[in-house]
PDB file of N, CA and C in Angstrom:
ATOM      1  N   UNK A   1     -13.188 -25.815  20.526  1.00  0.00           N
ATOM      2  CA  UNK A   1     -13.073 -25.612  19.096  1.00  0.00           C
ATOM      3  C   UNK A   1     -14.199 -24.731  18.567  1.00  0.00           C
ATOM      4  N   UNK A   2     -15.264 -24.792  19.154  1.00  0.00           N
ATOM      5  CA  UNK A   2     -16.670 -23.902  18.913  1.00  0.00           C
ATOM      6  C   UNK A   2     -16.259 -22.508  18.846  1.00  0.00           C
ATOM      7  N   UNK A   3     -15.799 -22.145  20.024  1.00  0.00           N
ATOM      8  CA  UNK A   3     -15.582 -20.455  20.033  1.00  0.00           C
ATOM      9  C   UNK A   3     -14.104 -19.952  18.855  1.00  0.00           C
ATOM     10  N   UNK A   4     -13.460 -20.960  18.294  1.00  0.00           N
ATOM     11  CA  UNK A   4     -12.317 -20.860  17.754  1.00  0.00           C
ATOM     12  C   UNK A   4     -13.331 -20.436  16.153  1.00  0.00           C
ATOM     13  N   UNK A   5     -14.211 -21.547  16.208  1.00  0.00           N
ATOM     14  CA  UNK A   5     -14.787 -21.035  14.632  1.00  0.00           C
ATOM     15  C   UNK A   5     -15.693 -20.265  14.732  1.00  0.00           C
ATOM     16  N   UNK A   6     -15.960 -19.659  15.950  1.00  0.00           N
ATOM     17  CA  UNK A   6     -17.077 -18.742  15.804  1.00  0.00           C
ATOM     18  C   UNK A   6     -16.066 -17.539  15.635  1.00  0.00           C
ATOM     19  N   UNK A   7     -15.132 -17.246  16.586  1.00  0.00           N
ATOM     20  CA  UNK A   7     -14.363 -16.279  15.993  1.00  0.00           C
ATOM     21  C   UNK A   7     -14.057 -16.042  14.971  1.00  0.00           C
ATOM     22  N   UNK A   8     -13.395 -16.782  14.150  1.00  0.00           N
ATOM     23  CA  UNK A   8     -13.195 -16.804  12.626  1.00  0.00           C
ATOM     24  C   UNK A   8     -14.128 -16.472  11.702  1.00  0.00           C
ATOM     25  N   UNK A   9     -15.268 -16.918  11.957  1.00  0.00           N
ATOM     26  CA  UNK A   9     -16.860 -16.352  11.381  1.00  0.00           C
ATOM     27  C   UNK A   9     -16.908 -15.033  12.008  1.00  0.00           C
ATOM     28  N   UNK A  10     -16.670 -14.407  12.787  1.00  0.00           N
ATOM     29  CA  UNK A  10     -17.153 -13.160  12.950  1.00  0.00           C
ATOM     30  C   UNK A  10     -15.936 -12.162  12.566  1.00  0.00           C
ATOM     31  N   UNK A  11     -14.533 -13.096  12.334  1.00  0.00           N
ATOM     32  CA  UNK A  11     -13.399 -11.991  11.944  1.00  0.00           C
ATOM     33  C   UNK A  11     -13.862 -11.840  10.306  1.00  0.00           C
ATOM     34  N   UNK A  12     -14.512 -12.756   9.581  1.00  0.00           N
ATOM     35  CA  UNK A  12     -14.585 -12.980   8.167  1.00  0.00           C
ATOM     36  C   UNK A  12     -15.708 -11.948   8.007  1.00  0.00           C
ATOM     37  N   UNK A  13     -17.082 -11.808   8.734  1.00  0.00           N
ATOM     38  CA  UNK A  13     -17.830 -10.928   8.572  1.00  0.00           C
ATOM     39  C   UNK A  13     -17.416  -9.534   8.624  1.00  0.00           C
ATOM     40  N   UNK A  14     -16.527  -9.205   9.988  1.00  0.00           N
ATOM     41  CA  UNK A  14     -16.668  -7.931  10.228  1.00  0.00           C
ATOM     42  C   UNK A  14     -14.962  -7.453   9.446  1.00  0.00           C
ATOM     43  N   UNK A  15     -14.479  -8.301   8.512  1.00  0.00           N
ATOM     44  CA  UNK A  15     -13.606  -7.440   7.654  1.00  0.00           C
ATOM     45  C   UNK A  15     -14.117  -7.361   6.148  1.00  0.00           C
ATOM     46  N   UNK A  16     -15.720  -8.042   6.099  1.00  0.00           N
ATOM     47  CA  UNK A  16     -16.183  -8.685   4.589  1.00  0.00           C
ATOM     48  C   UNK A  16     -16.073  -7.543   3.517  1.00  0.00           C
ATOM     49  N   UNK A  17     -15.696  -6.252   3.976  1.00  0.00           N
ATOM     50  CA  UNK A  17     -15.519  -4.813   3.291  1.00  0.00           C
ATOM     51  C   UNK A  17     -14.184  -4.097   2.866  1.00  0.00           C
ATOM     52  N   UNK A  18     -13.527  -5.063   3.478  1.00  0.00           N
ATOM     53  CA  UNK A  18     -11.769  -5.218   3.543  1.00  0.00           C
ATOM     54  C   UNK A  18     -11.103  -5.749   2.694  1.00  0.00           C
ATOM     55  N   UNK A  19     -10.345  -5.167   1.638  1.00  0.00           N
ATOM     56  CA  UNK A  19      -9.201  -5.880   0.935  1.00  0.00           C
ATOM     57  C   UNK A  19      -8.394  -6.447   1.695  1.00  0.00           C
ATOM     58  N   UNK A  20      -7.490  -7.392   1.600  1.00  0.00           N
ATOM     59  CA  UNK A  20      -6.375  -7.729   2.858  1.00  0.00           C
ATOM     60  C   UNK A  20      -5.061  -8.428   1.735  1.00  0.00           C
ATOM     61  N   UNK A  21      -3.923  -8.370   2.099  1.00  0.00           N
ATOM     62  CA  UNK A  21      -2.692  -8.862   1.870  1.00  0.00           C
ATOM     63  C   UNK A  21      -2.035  -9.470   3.215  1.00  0.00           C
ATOM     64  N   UNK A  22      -1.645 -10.820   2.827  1.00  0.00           N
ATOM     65  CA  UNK A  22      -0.700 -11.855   3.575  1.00  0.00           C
ATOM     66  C   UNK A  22       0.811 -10.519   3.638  1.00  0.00           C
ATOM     67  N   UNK A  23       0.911 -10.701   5.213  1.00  0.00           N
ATOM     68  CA  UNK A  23       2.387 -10.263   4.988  1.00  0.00           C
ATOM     69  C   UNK A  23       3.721 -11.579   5.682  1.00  0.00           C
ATOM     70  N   UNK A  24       4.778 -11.348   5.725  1.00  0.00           N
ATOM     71  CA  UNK A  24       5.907 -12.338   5.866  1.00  0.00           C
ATOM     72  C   UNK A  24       5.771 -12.884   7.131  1.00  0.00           C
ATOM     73  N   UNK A  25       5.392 -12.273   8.280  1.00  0.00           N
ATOM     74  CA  UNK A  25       5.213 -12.986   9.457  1.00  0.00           C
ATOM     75  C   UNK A  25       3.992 -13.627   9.634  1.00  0.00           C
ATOM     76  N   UNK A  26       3.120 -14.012   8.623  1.00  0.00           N
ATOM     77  CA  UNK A  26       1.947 -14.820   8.422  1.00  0.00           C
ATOM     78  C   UNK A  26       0.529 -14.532   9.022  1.00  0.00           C
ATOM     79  N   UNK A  27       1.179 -12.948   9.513  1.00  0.00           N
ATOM     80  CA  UNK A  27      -0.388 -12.371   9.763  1.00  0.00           C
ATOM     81  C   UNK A  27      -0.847 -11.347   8.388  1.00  0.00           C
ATOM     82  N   UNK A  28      -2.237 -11.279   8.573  1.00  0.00           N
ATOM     83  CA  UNK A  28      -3.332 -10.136   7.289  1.00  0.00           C
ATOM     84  C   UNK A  28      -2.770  -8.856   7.672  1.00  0.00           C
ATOM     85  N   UNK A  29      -2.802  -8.370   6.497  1.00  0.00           N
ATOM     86  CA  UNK A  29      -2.752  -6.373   6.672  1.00  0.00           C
ATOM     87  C   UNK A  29      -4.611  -6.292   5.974  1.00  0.00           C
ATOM     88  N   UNK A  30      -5.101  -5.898   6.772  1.00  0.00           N
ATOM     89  CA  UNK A  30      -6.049  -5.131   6.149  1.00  0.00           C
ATOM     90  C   UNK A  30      -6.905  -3.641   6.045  1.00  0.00           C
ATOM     91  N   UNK A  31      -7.407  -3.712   4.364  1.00  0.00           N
ATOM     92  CA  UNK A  31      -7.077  -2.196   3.959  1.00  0.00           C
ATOM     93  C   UNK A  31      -8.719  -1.830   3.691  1.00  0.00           C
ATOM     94  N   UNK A  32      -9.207  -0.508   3.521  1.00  0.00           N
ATOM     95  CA  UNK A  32     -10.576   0.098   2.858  1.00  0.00           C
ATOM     96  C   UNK A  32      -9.804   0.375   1.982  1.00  0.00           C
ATOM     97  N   UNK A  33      -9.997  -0.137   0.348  1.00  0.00           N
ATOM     98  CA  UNK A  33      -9.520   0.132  -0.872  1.00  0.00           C
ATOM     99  C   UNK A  33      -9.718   1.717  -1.206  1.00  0.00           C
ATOM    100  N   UNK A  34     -10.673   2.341  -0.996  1.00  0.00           N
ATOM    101  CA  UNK A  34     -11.119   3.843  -1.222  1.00  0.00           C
ATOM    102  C   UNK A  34     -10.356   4.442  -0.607  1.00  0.00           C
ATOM    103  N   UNK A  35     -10.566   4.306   0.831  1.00  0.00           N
ATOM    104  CA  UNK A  35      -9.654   5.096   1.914  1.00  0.00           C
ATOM    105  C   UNK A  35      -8.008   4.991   1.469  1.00  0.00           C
ATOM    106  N   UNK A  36      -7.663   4.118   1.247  1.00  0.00           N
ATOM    107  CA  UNK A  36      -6.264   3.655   0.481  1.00  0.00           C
ATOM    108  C   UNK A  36      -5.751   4.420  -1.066  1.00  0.00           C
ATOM    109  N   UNK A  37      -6.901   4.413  -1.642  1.00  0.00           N
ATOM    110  CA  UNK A  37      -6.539   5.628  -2.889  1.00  0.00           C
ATOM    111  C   UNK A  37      -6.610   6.520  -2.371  1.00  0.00           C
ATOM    112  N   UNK A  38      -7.481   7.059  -1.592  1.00  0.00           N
ATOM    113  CA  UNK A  38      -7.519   8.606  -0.817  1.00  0.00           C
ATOM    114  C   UNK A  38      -5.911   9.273  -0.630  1.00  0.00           C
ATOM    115  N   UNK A  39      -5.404   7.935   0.441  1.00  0.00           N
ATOM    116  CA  UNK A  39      -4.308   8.350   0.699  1.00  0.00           C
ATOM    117  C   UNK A  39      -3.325   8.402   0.172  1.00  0.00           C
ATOM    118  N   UNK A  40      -3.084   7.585  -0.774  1.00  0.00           N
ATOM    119  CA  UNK A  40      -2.164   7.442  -2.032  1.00  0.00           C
ATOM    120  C   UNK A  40      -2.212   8.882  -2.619  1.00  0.00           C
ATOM    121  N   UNK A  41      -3.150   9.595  -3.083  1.00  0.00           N
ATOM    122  CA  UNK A  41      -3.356  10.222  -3.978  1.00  0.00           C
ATOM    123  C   UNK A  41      -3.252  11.763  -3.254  1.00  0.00           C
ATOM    124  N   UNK A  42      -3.397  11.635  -1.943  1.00  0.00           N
ATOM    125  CA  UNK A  42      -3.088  12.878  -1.190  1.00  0.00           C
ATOM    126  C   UNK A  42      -1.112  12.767  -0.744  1.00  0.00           C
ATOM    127  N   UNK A  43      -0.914  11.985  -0.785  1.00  0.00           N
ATOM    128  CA  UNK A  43       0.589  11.498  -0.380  1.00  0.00           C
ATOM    129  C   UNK A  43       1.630  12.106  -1.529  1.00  0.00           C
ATOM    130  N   UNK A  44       0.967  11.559  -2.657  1.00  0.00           N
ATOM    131  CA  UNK A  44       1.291  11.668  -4.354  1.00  0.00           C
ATOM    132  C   UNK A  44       1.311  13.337  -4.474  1.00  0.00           C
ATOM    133  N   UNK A  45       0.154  13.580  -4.063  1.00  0.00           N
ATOM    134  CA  UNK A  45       0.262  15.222  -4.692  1.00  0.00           C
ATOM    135  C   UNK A  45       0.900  16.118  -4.021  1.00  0.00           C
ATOM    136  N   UNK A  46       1.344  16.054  -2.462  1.00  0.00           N
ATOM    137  CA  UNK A  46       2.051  16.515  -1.440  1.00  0.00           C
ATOM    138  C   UNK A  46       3.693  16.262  -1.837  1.00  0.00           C
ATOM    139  N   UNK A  47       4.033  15.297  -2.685  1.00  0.00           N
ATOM    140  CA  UNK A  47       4.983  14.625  -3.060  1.00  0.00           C
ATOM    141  C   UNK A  47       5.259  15.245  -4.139  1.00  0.00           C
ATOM    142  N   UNK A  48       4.387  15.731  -4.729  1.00  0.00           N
ATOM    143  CA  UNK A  48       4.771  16.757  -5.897  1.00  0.00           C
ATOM    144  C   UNK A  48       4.666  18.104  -5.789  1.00  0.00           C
ATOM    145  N   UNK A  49       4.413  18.775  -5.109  1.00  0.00           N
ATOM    146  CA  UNK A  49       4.209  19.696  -4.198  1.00  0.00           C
ATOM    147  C   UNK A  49       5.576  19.994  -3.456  1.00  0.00           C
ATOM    148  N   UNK A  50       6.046  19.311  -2.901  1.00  0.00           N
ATOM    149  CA  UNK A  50       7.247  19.162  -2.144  1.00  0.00           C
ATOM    150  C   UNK A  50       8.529  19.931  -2.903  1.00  0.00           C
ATOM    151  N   UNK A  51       9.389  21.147  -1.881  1.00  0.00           N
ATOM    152  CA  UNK A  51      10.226  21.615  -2.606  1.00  0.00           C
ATOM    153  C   UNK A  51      11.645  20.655  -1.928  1.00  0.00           C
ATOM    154  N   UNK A  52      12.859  20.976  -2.185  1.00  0.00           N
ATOM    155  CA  UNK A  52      14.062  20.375  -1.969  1.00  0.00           C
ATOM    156  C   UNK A  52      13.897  21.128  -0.105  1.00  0.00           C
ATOM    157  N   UNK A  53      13.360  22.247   0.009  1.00  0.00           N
ATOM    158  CA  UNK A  53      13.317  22.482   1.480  1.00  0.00           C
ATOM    159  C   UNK A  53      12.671  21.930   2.184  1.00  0.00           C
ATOM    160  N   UNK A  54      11.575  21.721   1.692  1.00  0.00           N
ATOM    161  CA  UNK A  54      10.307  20.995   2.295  1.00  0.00           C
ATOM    162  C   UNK A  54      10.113  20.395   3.531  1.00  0.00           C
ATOM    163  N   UNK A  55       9.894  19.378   3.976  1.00  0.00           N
ATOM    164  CA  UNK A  55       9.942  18.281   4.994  1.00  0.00           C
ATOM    165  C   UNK A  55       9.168  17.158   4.414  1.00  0.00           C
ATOM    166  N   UNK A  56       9.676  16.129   3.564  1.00  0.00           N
ATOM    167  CA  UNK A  56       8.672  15.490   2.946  1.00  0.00           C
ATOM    168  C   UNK A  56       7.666  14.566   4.312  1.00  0.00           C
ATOM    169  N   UNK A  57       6.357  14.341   3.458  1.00  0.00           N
ATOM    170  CA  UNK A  57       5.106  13.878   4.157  1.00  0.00           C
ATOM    171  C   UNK A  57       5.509  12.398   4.217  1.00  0.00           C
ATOM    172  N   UNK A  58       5.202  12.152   5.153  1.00  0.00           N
ATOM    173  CA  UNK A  58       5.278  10.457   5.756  1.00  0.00           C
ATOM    174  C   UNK A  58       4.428   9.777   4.886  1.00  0.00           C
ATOM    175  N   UNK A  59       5.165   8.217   4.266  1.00  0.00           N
ATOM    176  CA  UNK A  59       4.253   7.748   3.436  1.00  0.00           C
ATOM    177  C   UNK A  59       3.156   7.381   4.278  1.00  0.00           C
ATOM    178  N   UNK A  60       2.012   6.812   3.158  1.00  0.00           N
ATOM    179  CA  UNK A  60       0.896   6.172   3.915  1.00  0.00           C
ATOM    180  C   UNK A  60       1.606   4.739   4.882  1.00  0.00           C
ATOM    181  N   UNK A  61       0.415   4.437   5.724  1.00  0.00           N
ATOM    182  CA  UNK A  61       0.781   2.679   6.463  1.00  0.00           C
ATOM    183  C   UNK A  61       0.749   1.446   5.542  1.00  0.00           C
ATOM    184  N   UNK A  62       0.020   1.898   4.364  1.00  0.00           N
ATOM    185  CA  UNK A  62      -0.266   0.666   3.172  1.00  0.00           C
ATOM    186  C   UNK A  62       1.164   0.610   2.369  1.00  0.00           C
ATOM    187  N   UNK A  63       1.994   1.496   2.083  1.00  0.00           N
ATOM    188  CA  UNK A  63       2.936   1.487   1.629  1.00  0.00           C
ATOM    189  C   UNK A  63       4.405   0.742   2.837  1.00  0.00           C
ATOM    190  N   UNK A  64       4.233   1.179   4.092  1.00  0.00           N
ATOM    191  CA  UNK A  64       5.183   0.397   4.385  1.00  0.00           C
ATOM    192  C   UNK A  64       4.734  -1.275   4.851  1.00  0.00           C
ATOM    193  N   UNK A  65       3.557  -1.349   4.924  1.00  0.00           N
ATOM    194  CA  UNK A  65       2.708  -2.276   5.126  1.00  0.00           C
ATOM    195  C   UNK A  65       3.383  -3.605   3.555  1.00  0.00           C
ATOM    196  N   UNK A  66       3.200  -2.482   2.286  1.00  0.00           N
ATOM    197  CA  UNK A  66       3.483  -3.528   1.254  1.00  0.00           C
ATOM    198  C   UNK A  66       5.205  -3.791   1.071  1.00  0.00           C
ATOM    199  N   UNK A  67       6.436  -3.276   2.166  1.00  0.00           N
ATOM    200  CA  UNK A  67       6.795  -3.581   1.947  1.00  0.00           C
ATOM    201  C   UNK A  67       7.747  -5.198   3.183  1.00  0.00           C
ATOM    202  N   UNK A  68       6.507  -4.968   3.708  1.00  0.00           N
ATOM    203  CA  UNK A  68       6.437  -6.376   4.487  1.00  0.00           C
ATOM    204  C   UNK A  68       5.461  -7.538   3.947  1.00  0.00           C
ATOM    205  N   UNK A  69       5.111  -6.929   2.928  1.00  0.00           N
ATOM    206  CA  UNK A  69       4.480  -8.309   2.101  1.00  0.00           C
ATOM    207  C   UNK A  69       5.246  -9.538   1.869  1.00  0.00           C
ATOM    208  N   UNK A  70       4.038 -10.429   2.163  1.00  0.00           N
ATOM    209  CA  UNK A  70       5.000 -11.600   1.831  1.00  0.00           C
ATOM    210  C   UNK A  70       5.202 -11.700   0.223  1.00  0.00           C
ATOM    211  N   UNK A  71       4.163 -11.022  -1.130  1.00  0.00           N
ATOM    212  CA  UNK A  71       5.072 -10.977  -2.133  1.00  0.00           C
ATOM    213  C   UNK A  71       4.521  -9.459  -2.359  1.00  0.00           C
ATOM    214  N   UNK A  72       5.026  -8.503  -2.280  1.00  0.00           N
ATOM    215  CA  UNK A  72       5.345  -7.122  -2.720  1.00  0.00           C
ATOM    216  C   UNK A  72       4.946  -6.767  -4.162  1.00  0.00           C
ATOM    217  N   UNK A  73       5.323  -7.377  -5.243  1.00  0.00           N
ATOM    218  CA  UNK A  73       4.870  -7.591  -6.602  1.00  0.00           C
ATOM    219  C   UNK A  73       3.357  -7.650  -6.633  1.00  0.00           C
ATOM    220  N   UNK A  74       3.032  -8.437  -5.992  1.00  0.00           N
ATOM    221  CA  UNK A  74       1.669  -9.021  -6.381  1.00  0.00           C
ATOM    222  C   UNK A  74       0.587  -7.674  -5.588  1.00  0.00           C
ATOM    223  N   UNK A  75       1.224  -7.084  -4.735  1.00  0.00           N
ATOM    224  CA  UNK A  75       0.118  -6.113  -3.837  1.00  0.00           C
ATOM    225  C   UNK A  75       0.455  -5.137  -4.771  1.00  0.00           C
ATOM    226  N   UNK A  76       1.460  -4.709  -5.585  1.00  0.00           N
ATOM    227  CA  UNK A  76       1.882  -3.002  -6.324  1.00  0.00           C
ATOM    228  C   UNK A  76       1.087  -3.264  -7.102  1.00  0.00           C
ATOM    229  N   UNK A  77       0.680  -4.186  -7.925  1.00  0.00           N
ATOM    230  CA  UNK A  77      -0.159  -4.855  -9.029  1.00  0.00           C
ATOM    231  C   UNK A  77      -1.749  -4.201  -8.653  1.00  0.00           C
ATOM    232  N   UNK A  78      -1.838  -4.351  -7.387  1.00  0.00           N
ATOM    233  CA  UNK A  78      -3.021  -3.768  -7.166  1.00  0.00           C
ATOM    234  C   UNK A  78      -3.347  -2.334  -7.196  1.00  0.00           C
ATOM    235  N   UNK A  79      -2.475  -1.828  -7.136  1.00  0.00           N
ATOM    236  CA  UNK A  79      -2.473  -0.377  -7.301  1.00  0.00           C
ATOM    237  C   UNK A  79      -1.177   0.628  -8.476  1.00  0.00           C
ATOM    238  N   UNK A  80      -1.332  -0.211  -9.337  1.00  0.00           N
ATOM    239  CA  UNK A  80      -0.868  -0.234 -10.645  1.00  0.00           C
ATOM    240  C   UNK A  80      -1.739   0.776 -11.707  1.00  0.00           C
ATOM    241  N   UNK A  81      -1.888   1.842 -12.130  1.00  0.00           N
ATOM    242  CA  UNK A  81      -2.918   2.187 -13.122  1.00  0.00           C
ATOM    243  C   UNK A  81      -3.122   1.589 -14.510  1.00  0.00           C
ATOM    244  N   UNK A  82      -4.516   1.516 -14.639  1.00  0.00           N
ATOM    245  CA  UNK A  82      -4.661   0.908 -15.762  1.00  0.00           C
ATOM    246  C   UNK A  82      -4.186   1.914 -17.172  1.00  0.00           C
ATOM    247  N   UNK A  83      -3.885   3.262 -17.400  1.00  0.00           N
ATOM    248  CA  UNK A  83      -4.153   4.127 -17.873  1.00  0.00           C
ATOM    249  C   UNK A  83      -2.603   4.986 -17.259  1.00  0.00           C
ATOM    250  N   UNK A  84      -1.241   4.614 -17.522  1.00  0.00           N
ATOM    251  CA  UNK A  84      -0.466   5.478 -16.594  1.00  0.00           C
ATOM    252  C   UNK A  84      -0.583   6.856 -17.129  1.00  0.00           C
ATOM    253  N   UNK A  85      -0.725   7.451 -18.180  1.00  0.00           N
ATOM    254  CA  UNK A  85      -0.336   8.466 -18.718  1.00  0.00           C
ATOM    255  C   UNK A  85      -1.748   9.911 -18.143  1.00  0.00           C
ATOM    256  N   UNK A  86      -2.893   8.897 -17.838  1.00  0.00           N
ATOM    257  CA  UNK A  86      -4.074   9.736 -17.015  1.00  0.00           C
ATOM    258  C   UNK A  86      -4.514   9.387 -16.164  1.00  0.00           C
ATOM    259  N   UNK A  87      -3.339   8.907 -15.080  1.00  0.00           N
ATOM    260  CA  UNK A  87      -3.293   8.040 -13.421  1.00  0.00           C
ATOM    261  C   UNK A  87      -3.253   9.264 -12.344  1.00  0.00           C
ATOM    262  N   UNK A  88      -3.862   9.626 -11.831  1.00  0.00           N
ATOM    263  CA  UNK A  88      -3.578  10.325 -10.442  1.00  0.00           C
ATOM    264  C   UNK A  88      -2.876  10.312  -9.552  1.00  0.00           C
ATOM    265  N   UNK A  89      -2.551   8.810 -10.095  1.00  0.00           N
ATOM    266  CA  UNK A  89      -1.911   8.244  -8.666  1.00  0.00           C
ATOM    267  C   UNK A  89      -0.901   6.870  -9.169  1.00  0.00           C
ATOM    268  N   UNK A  90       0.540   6.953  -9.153  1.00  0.00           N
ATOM    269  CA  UNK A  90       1.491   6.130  -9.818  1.00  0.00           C
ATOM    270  C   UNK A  90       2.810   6.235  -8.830  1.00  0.00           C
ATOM    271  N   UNK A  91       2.582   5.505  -8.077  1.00  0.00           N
ATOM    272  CA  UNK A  91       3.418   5.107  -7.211  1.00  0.00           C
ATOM    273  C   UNK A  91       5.158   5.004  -7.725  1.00  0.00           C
ATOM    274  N   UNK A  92       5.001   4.890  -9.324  1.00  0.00           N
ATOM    275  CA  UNK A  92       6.213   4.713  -9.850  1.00  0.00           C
ATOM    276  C   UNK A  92       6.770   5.871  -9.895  1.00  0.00           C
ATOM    277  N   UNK A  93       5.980   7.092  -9.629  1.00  0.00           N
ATOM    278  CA  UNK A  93       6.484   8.501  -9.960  1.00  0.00           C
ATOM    279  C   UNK A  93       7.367   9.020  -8.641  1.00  0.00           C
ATOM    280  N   UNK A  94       7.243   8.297  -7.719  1.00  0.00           N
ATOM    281  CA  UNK A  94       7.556   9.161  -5.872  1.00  0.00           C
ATOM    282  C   UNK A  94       8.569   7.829  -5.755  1.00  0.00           C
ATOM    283  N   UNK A  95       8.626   6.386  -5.792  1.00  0.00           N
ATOM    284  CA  UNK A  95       9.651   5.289  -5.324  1.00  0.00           C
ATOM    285  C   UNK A  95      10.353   4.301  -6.512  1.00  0.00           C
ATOM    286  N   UNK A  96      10.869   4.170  -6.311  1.00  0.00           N
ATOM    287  CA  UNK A  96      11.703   3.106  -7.127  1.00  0.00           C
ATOM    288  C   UNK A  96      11.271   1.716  -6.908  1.00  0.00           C
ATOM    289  N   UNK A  97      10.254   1.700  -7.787  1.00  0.00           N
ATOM    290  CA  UNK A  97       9.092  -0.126  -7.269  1.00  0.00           C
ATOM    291  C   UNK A  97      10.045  -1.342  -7.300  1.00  0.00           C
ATOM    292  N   UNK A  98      11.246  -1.051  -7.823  1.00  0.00           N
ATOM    293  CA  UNK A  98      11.937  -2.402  -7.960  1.00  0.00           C
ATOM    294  C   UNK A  98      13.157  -2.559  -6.950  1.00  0.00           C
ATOM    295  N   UNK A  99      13.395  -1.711  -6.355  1.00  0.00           N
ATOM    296  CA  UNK A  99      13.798  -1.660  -5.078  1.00  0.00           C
ATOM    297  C   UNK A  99      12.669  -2.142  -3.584  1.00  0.00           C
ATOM    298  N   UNK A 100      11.556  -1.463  -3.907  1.00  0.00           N
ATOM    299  CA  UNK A 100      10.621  -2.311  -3.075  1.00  0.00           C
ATOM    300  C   UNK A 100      10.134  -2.999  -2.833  1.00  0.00           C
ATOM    301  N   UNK A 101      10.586  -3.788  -3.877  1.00  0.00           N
ATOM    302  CA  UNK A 101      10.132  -5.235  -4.256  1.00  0.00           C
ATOM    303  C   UNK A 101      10.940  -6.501  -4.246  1.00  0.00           C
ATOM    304  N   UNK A 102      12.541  -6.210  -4.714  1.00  0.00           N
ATOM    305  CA  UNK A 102      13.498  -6.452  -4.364  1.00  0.00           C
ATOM    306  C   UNK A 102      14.231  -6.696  -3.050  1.00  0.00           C
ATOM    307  N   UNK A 103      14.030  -5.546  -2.167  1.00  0.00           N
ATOM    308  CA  UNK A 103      15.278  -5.081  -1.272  1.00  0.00           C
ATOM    309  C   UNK A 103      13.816  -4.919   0.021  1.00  0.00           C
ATOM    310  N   UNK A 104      13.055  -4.394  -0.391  1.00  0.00           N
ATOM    311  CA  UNK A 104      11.528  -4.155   0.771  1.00  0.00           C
ATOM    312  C   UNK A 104      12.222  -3.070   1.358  1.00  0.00           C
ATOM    313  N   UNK A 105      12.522  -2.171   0.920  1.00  0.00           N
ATOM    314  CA  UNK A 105      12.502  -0.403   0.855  1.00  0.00           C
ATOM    315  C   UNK A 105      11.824   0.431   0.263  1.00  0.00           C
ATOM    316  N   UNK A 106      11.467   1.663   0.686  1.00  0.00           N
ATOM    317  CA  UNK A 106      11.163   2.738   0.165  1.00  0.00           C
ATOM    318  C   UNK A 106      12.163   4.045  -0.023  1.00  0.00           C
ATOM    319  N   UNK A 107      12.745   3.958  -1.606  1.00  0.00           N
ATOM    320  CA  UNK A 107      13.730   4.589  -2.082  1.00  0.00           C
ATOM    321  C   UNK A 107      13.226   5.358  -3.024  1.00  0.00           C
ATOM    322  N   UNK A 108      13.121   6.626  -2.708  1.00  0.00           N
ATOM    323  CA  UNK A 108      12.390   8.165  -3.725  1.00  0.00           C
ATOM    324  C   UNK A 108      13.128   7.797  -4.802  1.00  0.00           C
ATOM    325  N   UNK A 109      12.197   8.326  -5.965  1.00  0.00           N
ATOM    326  CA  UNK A 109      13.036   7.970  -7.033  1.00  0.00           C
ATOM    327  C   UNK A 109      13.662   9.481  -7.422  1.00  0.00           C
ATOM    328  N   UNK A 110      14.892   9.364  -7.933  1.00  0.00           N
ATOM    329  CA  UNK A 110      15.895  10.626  -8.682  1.00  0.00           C
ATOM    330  C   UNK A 110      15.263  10.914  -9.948  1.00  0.00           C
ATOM    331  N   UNK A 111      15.256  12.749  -9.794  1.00  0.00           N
ATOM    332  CA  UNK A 111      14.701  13.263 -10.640  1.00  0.00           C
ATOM    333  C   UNK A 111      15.949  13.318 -12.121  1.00  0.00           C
TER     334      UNK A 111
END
């Protein structure tokens, strides 16, 4: 039982820099919150960028990651802008959040 909680003490330390979300099969996803806007926000602008010829860019891993959340709602919440109208980054603009939340897809939203 010793090495069981020492592990656990050293998984708790060495993610102590880590956001994390429960997903449905009852293991952690864990994220660098910065690194995670990074990518959001490079994904987002490539996404707008993008012509009908294009080849669109593969979402980030946090996005298909949230849609194996065990609640989906509660992780978009986290990356929700406080401010949509001077957001960089609005996930509502590239997917249809209520489909991903709903159904646990990623469905572009129609222009």
């Amino acid at each position: 039982m010793a090495r069981r909680d020492l592990l656990k003490r050293l998984e708790r330390s060495a993610t102590g820099e880590l956001d994390s979300f429960k997903l449905r099969d009852g293991s952690v996803f864990y994220y660098n919150r910065t690194e995670t806007y990074a990518a959001l926000y490079l994904f987002c602008y490539d996404m707008e960028l993008a012509t009908e010829s294009d080849v669109l860019p593969q979402p980030p891993e946090i996005l298909h990651k949230m849609c194996q959340a065990e609640d989906p709602a509660e992780v978009l919440e986290r990356f929700k802008p406080t401010n949509p109208q001077g957001a960089f980054v609005d996930l509502s603009w590239v997917y249809d959040l209520d489909v991903l939340v709903r159904e646990r897809r990623l469905v572009l939203r129609t222009a």
